[in-house]
Protein backbone atom coordinates (compact mmCIF):
# COMPACT_ATOMS: atom_id res chain seq x y z
CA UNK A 1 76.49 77.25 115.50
CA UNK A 2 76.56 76.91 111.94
CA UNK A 3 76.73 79.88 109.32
CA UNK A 4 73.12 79.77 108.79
CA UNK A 5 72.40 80.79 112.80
CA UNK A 6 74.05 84.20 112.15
CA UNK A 7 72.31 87.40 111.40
CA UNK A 8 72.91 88.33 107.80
CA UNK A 9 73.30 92.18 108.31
CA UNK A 10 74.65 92.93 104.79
CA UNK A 11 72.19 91.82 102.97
CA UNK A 12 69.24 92.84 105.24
CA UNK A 13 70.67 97.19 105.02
CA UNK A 14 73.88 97.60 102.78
CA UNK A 15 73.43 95.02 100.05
CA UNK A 16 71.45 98.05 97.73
CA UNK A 17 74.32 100.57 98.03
CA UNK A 18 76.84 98.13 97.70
CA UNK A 19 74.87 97.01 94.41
CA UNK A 20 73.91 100.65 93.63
CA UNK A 21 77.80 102.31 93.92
CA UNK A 22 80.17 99.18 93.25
CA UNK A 23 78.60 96.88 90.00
CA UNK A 24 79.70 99.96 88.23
CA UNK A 25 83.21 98.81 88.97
CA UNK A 26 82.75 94.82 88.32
CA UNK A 27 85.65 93.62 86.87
CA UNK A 28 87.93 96.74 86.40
CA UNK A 29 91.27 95.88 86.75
CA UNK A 30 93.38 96.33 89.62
CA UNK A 31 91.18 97.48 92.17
CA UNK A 32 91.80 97.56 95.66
CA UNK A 33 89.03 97.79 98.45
CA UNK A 34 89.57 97.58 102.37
CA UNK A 35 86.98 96.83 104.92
CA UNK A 36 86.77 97.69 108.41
CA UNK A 37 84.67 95.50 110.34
CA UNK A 38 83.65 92.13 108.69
CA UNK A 39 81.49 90.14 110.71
CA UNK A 40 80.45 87.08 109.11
CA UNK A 41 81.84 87.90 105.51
CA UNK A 42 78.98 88.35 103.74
CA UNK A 43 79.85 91.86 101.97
CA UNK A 44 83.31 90.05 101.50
CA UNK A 45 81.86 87.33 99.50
CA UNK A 46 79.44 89.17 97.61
CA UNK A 47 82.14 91.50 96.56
CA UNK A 48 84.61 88.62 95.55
CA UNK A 49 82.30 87.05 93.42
CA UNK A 50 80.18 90.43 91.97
CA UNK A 51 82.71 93.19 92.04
CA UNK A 52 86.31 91.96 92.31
CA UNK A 53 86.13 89.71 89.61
CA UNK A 54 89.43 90.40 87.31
CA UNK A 55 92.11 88.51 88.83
CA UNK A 56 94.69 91.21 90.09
CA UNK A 57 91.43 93.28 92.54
CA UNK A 58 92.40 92.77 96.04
CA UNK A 59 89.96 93.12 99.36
CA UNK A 60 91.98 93.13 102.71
CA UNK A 61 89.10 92.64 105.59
CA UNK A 62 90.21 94.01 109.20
CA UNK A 63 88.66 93.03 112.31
CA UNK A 64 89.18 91.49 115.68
CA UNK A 65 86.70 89.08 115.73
CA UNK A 66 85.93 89.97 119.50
CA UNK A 67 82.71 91.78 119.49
CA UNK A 68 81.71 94.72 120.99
CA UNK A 69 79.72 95.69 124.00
CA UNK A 70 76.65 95.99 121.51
CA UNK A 71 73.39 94.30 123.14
CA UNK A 72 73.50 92.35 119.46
CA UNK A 73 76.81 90.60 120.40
CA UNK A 74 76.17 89.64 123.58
CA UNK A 75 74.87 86.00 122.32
CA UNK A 76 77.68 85.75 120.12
CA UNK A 77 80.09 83.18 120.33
CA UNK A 78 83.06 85.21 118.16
CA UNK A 79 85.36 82.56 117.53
CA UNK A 80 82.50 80.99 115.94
CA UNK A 81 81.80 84.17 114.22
CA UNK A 82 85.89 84.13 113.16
CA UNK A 83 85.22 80.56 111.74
CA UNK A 84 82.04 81.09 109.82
CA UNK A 85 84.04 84.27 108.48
CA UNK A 86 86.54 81.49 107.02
CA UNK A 87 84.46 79.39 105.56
CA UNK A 88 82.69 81.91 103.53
CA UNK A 89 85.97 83.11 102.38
CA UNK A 90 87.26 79.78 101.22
CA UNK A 91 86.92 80.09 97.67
CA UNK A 92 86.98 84.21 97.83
CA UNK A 93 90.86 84.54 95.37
CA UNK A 94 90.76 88.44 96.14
CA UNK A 95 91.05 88.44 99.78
CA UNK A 96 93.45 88.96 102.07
CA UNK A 97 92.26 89.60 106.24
CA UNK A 98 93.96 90.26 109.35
CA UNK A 99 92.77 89.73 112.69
CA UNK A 100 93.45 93.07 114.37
CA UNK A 101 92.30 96.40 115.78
CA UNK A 102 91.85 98.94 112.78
CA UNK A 103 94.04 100.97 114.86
CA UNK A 104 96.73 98.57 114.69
CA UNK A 105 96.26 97.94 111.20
CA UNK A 106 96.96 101.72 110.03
CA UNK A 107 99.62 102.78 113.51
CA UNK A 108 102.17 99.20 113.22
CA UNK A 109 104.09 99.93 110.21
CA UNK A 110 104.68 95.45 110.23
CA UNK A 111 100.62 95.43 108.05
CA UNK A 112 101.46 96.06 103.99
CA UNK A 113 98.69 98.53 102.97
CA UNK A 114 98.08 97.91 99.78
CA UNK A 115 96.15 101.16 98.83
CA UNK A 116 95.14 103.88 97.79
CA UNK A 117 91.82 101.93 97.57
CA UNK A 118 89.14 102.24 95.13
CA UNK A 119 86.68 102.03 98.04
CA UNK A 120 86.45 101.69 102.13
CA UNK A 121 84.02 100.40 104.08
CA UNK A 122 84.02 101.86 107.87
CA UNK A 123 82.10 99.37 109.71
CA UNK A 124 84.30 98.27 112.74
CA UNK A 125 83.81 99.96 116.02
CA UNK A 126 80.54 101.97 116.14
CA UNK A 127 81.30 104.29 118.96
CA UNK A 128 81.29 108.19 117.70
CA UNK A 129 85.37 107.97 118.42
CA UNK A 130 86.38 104.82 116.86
CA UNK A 131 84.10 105.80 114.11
CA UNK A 132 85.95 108.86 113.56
CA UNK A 133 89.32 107.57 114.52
CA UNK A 134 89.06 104.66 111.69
CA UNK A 135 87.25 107.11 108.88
CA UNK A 136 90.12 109.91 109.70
CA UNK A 137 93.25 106.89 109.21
CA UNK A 138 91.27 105.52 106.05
CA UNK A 139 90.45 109.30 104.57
CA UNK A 140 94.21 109.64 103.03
CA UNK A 141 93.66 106.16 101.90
CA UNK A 142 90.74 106.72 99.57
CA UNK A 143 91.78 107.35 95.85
CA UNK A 144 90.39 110.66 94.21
CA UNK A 145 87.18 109.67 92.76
CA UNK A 146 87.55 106.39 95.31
CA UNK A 147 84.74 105.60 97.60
CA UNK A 148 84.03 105.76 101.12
CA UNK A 149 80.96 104.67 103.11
CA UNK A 150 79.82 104.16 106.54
CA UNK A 151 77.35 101.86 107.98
CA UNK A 152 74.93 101.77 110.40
CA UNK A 153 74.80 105.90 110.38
CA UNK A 154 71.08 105.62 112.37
CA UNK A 155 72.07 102.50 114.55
CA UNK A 156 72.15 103.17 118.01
CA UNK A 157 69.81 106.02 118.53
CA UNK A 158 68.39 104.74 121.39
CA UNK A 159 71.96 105.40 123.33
CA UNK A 160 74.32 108.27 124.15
CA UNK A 161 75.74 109.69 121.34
CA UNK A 162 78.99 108.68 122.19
CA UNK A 163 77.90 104.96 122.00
CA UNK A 164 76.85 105.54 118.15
CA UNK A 165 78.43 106.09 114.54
CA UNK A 166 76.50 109.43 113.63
CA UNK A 167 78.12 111.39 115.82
CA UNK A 168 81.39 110.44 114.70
CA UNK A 169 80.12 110.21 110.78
CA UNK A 170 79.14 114.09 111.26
CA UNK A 171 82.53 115.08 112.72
CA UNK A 172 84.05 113.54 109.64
CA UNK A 173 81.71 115.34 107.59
CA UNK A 174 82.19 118.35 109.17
CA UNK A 175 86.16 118.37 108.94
CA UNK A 176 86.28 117.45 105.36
CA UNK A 177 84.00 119.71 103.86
CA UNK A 178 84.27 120.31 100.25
CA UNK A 179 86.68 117.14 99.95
CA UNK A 180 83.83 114.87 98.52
CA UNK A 181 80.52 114.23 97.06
CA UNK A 182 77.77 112.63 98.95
CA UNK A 183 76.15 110.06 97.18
CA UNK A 184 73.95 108.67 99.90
CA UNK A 185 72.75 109.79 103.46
CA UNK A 186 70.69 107.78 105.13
CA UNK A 187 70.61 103.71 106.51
CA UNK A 188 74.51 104.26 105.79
CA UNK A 189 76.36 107.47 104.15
CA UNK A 190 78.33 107.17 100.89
CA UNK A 191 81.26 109.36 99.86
CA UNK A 192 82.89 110.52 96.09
CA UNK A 193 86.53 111.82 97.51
CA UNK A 194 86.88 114.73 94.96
């Protein structure tokens, strides 16, 4: 498979809110954004080279790189996935990744987080509890004023509720009432931390 063969998800949904909420912040200095959930790198690229453009910014990507039980990955060769992930990245100077559980990332005090981040992107495991689980370890992370946002909030309405992100997005929601602004609620929600 080359890079070509593989769906291009970010620019297909999140691609307007990432243009919409982060070009504000295009070359600022010393910013520091995390992702959870990568996927091909194509929001890591197009932040690298649109957003994260003064030397010192910083990206750390997190994911396994093992897929998920979703009917979408089933095809999916993920080492491949891993690989195309690299070669996008291969002239990306912000980024640092590591290819582990989110879980692991925030629990095993051996991962340097290099927050608090200007902005983190919660799209790793998309059942309601991971969801939750990686939005409540990234939450204390965020700066004040710093940006959070979820994808895929209407994915997966066709299954149990456990098996989706919205559940899990409107637990969050519901816990941290009054800590934040919503900017947008829709294909994907988008957070102000007040």
């Amino acid at each position: 498979m080359t890079v070509t063969e593989f769906p291009d998800w970010f620019s297909a949904y999140a691609k307007p809110n990432f243009e919409k909420y982060l070009i504000p912040l295009a070359g600022k200095p010393c910013l520091r954004f995390l992702q959870l959930g990568v996927y091909t790198g194509d929001a890591t690229r197009w932040l690298d080279f649109h957003v994260l453009t003064n030397p010192d910014g910083l990206l750390i990507d997190i994911d396994t790189w093992e897929g998920s039980d979703e009917d979408a990955h089933e095809s999916l060769d993920f080492n491949e996935v891993y690989l195309a992930y690299q070669e996008k990245i291969a002239r990306c100077e912000s980024v640092l990744h590591y290819r582990i559980s989110t879980n692991d990332f925030f629990i095993k005090s051996r991962y340097r987080i290099e927050g608090p981040f200007d902005f983190i992107y919660v799209d790793a495991d998309h059942t309601a509890v991971g969801v939750l689980l990686d939005a409540e370890h990234a939450w204390p992370w965020v700066k004040p004023g710093g940006l959070l946002a979820f994808d895929d909030y209407q994915w997966g309405a066709h299954l149990p509720a456990s098996k989706s992100p919205k559940l899990g997005i409107d637990l969050f929601l519901e816990r941290h009432a009054g800590e934040y602004e919503i900017l947008e609620q829709g294909l994907q929600v988008w957070l102000r931390k007040l």
